[in-house]
N, C-alpha and C. Protein backbone atom coordinates (compact mmCIF):
# COMPACT_ATOMS: atom_id res chain seq x y z
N UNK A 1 146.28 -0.26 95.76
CA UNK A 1 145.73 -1.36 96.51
C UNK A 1 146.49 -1.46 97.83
N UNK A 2 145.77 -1.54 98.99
CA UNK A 2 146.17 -2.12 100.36
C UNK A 2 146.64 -3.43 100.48
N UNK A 3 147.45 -3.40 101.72
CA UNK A 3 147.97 -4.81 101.87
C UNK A 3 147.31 -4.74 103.38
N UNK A 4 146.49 -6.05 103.58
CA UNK A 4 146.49 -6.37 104.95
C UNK A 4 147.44 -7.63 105.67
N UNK A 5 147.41 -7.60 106.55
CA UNK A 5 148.00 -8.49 107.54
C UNK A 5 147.34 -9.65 108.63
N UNK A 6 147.42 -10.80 108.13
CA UNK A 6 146.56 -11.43 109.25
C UNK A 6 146.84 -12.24 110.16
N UNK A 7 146.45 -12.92 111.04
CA UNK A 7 146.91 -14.38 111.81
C UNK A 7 146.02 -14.89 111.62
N UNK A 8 146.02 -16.56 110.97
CA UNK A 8 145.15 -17.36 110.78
C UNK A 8 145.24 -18.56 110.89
N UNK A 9 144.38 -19.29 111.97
CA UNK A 9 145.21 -20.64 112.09
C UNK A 9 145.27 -21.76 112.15
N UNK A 10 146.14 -22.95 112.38
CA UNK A 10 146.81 -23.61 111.71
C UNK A 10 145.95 -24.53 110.48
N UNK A 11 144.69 -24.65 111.28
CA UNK A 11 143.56 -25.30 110.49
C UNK A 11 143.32 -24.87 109.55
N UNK A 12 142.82 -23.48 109.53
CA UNK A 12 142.51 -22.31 108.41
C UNK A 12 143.59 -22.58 106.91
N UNK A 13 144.80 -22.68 107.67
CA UNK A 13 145.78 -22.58 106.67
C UNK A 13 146.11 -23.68 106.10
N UNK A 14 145.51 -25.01 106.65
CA UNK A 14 146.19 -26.07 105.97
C UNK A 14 144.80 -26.59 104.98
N UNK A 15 143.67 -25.91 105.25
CA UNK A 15 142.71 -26.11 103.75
C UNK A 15 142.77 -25.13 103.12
N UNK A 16 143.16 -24.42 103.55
CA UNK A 16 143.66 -23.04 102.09
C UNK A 16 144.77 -23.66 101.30
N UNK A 17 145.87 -24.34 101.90
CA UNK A 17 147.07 -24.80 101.21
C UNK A 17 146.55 -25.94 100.50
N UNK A 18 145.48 -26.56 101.18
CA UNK A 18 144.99 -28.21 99.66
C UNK A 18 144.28 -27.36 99.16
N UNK A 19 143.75 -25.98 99.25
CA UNK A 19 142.84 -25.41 98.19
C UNK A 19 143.49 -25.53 97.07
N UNK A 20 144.89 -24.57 97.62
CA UNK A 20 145.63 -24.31 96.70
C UNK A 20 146.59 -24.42 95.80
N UNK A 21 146.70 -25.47 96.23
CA UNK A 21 148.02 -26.81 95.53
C UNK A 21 146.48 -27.42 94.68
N UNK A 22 145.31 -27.59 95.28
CA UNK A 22 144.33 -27.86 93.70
C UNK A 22 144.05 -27.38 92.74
N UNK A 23 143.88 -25.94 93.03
CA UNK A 23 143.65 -25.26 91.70
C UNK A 23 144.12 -24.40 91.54
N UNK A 24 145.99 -24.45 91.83
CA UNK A 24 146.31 -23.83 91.55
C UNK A 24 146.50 -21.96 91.70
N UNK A 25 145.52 -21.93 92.34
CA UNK A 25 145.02 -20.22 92.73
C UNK A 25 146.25 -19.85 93.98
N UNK A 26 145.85 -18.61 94.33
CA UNK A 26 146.94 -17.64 95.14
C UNK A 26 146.18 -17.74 96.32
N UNK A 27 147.02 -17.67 97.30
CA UNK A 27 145.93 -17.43 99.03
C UNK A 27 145.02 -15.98 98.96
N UNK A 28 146.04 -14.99 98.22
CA UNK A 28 145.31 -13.48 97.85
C UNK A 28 144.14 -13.60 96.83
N UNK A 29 143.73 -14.54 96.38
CA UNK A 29 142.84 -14.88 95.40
C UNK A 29 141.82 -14.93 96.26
N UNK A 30 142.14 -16.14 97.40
CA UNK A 30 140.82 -16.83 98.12
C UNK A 30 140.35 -15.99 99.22
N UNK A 31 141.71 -15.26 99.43
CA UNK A 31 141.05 -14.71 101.08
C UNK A 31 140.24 -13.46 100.36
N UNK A 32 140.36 -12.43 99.28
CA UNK A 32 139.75 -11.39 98.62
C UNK A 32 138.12 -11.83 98.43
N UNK A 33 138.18 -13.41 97.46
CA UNK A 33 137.29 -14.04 97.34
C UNK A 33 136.48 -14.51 98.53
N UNK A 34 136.65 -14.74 100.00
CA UNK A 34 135.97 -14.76 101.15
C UNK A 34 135.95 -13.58 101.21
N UNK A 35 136.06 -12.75 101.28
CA UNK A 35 135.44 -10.87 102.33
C UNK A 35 134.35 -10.86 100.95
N UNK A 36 134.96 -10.78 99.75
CA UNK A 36 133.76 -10.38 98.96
C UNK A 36 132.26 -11.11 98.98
N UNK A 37 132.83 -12.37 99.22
CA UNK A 37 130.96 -13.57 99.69
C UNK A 37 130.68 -12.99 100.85
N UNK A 38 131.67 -12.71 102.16
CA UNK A 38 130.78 -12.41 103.35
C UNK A 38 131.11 -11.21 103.67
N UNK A 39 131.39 -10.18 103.42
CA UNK A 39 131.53 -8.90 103.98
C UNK A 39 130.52 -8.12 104.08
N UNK A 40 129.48 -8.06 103.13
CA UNK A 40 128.17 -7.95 103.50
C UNK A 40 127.03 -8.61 104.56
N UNK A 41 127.16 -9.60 104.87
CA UNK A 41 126.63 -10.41 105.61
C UNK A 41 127.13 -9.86 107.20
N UNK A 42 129.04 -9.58 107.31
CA UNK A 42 129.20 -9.77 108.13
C UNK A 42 128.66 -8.00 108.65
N UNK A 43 128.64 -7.03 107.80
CA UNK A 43 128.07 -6.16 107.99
C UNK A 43 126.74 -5.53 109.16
N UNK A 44 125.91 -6.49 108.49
CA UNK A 44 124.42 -6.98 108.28
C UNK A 44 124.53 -6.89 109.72
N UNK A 45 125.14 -8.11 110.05
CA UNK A 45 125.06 -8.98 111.26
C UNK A 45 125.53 -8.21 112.89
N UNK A 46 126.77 -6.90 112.61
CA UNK A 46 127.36 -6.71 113.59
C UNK A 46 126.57 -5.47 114.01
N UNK A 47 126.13 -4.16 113.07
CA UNK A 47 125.56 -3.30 112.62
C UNK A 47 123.78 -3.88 113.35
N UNK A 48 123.57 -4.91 112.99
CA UNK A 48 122.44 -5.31 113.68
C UNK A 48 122.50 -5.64 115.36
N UNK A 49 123.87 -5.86 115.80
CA UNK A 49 124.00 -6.11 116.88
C UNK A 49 124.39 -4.71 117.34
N UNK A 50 125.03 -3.91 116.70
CA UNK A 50 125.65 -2.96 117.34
C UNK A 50 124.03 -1.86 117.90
N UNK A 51 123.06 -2.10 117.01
CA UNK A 51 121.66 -0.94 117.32
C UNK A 51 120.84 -1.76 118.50
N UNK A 52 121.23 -3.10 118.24
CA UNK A 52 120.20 -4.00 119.49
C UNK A 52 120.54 -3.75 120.82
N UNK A 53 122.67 -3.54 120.79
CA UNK A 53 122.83 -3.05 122.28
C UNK A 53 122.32 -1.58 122.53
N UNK A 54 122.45 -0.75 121.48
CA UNK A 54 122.25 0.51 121.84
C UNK A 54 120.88 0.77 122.33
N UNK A 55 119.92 0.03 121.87
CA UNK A 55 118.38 0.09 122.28
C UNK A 55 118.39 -0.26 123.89
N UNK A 56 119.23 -1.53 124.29
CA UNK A 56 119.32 -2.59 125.48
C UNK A 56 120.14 -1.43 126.32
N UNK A 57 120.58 -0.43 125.73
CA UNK A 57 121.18 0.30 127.21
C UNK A 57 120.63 1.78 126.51
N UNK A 58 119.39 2.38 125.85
CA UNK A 58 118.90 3.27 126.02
C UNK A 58 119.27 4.00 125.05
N UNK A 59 120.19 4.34 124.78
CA UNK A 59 120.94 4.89 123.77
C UNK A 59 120.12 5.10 122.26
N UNK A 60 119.16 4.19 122.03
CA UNK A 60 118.25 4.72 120.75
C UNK A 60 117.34 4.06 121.17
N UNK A 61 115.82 4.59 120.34
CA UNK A 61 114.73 3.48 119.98
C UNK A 61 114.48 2.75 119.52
N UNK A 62 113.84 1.84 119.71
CA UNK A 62 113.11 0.86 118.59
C UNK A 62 111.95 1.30 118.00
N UNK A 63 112.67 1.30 116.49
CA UNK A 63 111.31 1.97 115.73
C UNK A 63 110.42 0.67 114.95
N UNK A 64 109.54 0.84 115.17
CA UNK A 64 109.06 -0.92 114.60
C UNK A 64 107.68 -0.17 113.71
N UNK A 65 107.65 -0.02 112.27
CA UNK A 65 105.93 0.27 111.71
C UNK A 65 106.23 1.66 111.32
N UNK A 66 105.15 2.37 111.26
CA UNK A 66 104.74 3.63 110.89
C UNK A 66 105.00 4.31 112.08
N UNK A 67 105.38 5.36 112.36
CA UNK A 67 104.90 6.48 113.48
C UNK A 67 103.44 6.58 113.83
């Protein structure tokens, strides 16, 4: 298993800390538990942006339907 490294802040960290003084859980619990709800999404989302610029400066087509 990897270890990442982050900066996150101060806000971020002080409802992770009443998360976690509630139930008890690990910050490595919650932050694993956020990428796994949105890491797909955030996928989705950038991957969709990344083909929209490439169309907007030529670089591919827009394929829309059947050929």
């Amino acid at each position: 298993m990897q270890q990442v490294n982050v900066r996150i802040d101060d806000t971020l960290i002080s409802r992770l800390e009443r998360l976690i003084k509630r139930t008890g859980r690990t910050k490595s619990f919650y932050v694993k538990e956020a990428l796994k709800e949105h890491l797909e999404d955030l996928e989705d989302i950038y991957i969709a942006k990344q083909r929209l610029d490439d169309v907007c400066d030529g670089k591919q087509r827009l394929f829309l339907g059947k050929p």
